[in-house]
Protein backbone atom coordinates (compact mmCIF):
# COMPACT_ATOMS: atom_id res chain seq x y z
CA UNK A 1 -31.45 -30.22 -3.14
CA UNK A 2 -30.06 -31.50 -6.42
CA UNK A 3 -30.93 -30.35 -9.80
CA UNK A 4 -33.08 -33.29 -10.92
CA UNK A 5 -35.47 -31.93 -7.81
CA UNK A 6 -35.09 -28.74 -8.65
CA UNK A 7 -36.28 -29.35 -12.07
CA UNK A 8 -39.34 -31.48 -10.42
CA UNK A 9 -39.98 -27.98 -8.51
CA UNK A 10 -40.06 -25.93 -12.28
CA UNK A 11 -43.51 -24.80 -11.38
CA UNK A 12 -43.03 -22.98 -8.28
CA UNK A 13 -40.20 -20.58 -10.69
CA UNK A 14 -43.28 -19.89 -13.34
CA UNK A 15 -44.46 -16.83 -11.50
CA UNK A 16 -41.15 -15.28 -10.63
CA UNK A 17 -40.78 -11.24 -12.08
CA UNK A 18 -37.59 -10.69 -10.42
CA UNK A 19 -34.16 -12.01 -9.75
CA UNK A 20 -31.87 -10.30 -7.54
CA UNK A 21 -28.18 -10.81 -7.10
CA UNK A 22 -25.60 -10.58 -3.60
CA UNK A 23 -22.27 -8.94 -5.28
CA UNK A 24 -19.37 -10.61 -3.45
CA UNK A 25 -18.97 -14.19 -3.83
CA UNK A 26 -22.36 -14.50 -5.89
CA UNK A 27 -21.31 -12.26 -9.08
CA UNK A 28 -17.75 -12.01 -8.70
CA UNK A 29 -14.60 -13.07 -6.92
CA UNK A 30 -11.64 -11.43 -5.30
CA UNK A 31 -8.40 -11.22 -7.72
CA UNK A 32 -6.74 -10.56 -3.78
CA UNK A 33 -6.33 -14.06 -2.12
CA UNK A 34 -7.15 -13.60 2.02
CA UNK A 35 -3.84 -14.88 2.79
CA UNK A 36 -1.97 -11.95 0.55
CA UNK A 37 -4.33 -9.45 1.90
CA UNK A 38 -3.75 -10.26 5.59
CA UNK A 39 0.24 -10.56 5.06
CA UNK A 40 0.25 -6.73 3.28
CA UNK A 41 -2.03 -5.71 6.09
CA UNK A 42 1.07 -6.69 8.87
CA UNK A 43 3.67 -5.86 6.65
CA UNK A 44 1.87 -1.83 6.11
CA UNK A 45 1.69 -1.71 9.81
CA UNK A 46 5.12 -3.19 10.46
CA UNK A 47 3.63 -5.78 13.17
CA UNK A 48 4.26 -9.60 14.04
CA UNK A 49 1.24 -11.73 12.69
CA UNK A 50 -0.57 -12.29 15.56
CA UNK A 51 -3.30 -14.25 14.66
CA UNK A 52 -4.43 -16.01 11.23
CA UNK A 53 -7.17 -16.56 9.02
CA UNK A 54 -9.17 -19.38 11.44
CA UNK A 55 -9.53 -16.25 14.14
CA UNK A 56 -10.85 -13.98 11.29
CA UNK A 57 -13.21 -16.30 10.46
CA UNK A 58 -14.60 -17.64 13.68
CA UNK A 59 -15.73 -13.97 14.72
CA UNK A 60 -19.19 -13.22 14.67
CA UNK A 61 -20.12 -10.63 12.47
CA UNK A 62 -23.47 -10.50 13.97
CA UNK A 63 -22.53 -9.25 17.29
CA UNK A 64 -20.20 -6.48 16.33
CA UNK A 65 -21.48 -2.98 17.26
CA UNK A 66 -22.68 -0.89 14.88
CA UNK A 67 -20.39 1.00 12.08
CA UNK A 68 -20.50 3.99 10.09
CA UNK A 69 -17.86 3.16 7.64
CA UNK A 70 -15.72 0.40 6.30
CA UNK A 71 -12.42 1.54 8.41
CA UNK A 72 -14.56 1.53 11.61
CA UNK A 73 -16.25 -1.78 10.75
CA UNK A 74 -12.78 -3.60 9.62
CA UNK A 75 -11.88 -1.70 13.69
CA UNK A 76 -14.92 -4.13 15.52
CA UNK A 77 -13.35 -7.07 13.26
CA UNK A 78 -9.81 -6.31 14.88
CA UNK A 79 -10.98 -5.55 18.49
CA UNK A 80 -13.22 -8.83 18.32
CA UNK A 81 -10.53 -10.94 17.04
CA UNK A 82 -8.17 -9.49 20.02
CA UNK A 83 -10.59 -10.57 22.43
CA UNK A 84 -11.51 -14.23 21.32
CA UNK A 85 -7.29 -14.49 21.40
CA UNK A 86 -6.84 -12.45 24.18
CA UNK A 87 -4.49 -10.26 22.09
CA UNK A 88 -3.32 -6.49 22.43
CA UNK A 89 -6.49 -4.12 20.90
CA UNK A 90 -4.20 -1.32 19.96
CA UNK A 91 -3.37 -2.24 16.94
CA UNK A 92 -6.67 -2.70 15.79
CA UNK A 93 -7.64 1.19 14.34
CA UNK A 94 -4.16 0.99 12.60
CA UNK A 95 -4.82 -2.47 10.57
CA UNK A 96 -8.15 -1.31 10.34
CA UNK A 97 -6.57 1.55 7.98
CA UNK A 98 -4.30 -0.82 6.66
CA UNK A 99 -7.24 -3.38 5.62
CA UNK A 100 -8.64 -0.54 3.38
CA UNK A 101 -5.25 0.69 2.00
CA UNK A 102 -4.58 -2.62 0.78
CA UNK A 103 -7.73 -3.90 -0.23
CA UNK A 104 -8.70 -2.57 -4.20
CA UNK A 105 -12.05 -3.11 -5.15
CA UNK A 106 -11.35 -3.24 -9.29
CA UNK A 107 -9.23 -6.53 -8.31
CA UNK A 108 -12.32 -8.20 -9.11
CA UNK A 109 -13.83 -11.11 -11.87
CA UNK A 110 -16.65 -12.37 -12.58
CA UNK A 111 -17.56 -15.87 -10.72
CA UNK A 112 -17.62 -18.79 -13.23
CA UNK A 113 -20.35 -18.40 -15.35
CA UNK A 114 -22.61 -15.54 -13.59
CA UNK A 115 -22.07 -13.03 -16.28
CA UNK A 116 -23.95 -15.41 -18.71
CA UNK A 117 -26.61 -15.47 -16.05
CA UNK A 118 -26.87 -11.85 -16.11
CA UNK A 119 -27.20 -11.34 -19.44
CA UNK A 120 -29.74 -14.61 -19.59
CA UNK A 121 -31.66 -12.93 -16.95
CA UNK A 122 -32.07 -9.64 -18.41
CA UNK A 123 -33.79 -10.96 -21.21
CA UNK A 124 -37.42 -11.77 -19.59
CA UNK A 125 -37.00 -10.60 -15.40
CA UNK A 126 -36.36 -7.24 -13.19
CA UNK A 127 -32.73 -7.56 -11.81
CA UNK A 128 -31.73 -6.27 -8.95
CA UNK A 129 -28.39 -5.94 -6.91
CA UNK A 130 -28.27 -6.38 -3.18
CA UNK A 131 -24.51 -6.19 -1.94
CA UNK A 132 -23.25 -5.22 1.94
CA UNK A 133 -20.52 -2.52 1.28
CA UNK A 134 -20.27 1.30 0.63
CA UNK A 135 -20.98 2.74 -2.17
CA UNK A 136 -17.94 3.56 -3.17
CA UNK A 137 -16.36 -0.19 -2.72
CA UNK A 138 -19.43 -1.99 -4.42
CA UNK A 139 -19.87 0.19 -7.37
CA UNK A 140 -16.31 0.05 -8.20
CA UNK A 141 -16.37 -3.91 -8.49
CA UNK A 142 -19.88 -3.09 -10.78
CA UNK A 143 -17.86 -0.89 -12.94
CA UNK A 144 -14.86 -2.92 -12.98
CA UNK A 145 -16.96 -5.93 -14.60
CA UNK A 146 -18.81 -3.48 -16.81
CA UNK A 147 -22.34 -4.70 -15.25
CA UNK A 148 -23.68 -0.97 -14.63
CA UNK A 149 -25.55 -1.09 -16.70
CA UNK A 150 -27.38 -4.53 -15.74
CA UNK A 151 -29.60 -3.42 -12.78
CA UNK A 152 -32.96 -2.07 -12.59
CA UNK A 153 -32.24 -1.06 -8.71
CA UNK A 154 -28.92 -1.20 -7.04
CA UNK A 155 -29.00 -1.67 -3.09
CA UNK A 156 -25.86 -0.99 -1.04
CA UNK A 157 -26.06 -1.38 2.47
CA UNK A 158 -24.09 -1.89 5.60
CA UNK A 159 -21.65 0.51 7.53
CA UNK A 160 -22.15 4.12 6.03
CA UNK A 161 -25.06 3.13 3.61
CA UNK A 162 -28.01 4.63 6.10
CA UNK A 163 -29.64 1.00 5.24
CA UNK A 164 -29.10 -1.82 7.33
CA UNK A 165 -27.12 -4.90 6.52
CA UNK A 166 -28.33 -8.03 5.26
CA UNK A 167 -29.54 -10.34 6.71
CA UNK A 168 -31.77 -7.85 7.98
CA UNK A 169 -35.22 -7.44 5.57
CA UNK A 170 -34.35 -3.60 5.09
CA UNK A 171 -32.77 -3.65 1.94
CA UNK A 172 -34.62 -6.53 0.24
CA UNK A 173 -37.95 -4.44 0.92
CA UNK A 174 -36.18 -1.35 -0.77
CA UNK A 175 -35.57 -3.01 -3.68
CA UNK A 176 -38.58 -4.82 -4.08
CA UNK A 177 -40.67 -1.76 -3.48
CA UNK A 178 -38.43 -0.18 -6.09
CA UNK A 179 -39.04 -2.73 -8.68
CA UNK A 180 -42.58 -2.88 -7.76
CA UNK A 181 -42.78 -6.88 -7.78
CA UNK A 182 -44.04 -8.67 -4.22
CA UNK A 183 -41.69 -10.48 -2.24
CA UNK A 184 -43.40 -14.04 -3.51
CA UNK A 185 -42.71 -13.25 -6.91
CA UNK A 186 -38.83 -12.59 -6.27
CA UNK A 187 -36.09 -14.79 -6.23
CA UNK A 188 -32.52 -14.02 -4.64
CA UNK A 189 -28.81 -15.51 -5.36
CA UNK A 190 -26.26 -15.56 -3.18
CA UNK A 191 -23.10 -17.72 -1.36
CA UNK A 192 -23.82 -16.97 1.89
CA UNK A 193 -26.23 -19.02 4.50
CA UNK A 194 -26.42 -16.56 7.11
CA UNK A 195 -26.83 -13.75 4.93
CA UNK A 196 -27.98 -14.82 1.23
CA UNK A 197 -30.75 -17.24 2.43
CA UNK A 198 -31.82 -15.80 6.04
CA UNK A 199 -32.25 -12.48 5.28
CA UNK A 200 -34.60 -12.79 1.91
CA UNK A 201 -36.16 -15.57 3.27
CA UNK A 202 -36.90 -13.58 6.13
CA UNK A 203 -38.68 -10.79 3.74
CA UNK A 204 -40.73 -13.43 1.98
CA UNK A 205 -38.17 -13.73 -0.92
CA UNK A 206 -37.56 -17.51 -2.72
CA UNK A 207 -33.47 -17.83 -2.44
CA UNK A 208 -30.90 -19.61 -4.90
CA UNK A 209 -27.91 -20.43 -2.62
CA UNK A 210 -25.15 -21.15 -4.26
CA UNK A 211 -21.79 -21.51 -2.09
CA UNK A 212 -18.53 -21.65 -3.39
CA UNK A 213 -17.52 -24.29 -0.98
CA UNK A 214 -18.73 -27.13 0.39
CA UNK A 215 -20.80 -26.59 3.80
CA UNK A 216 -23.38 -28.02 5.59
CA UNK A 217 -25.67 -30.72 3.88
CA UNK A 218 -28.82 -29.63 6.36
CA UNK A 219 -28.46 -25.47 6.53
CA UNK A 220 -31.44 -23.70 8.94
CA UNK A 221 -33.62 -22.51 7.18
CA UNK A 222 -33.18 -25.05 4.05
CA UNK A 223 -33.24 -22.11 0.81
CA UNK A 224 -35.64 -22.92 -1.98
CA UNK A 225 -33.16 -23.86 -4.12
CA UNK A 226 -29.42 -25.16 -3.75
CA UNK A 227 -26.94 -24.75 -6.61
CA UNK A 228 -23.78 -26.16 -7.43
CA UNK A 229 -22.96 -23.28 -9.75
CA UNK A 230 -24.10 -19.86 -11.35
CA UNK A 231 -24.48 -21.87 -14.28
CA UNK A 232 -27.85 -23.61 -12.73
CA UNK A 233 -29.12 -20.71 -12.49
CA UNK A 234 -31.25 -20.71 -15.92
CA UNK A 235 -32.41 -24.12 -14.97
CA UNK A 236 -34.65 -23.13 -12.70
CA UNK A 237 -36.05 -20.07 -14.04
């Protein structure tokens, strides 16, 4: 959907009392590329690189078994990516450690133009943060942007979190009954398809998606809205 339908759609956005945010992706960016991440990973554990950023991505993060924390999720990444390659699993609890060794949550900024959506926002709506991670990980990228202080309800879930991960409707209910604003009368922004549009749509949420990349010109479910930036945000509110 481009903006000049988007603008055509201004009335559906005149009843909206809350807009909630995904963390990763959505508010801010990784200062760690993937590619220097996953060559400090096999250099910490002294191993041979045996397998590259394609087989990361092409696992399916919905079919992993449960976690309780990051290490043992980053574990089911490892073991998953050993069997689509047909790789050795043994290495996978000790680049599991490795991934969170390496990986520092402050290395974070904000994504081109969201902090002037957050502070637009807060002006006139409830805002609310919805972000898959631990406590501990998410709340350090909050604090590192200085955005604390931004939220009405903050929402970690995931591994560890005792809430389950998007895009399951768990979390978007607990914020919503938080807030105290129905699921019709919320809006959510994220990057992700499978997790940013899915899962709120799922509660009864409107979404915002707005990828960083290009993908897919006909994504199931279509999202309410489709953005080319953060910026776009205020033009539909």
């Amino acid at each position: 959907m481009d903006l000049d339908s988007i603008l055509l759609m201004f009335g559906v956005m005149g009843d909206i009392k809350a807009v909630c945010f995904d963390l990763d992706g959505t508010l801010c960016v990784r200062d760690q590329s993937d590619e220097e991440v996953y060559k400090a990973v096999f250099d910490r554990v002294e191993a041979p690189a045996f397998f590259d950023l394609d087989d990361v991505y092409a696992v399916d993060y919905s079919s992993l078994p449960k976690a309780n924390s990051d290490r043992e999720q980053y574990e089911h990444v490892y073991r998953a990516i050993c069997r689509n390659i047909s790789a050795d699993p043994s290495y996978a609890p000790t680049l599991a450690e490795a991934t969170l060794e390496v990986l520092d949550p402050t290395a974070v900024s904000f994504r081109d133009g969201a902090n002037k959506v957050l502070e637009y926002v807060q002006e006139t709506y409830a805002v609310g943060l919805i972000t898959a991670g631990s406590e501990e990980t998410q709340l350090a990228k909050v604090e590192t942007l200085g955005i604390q202080d931004a939220f009405d309800v903050t929402v970690c879930c995931g591994p560890g979190t005792g809430i389950k991960s998007k895009p399951d409707p768990e979390p978007f209910e607990i914020a919503l009954d938080e807030l105290g604003i129905s699921f019709e009368r919320s809006i959510y922004v994220g990057n992700q398809h499978d997790r940013d549009v899915v899962g709120p749509q799922r509660a009864g949420m409107q979404t915002a998606w707005v990828p960083e990349k290009d993908v897919s010109s006909n994504p199931n479910p279509e999202p309410t809205f489709r953005l080319s930036s953060m910026r776009e945000i205020t033009d539909i509110l």
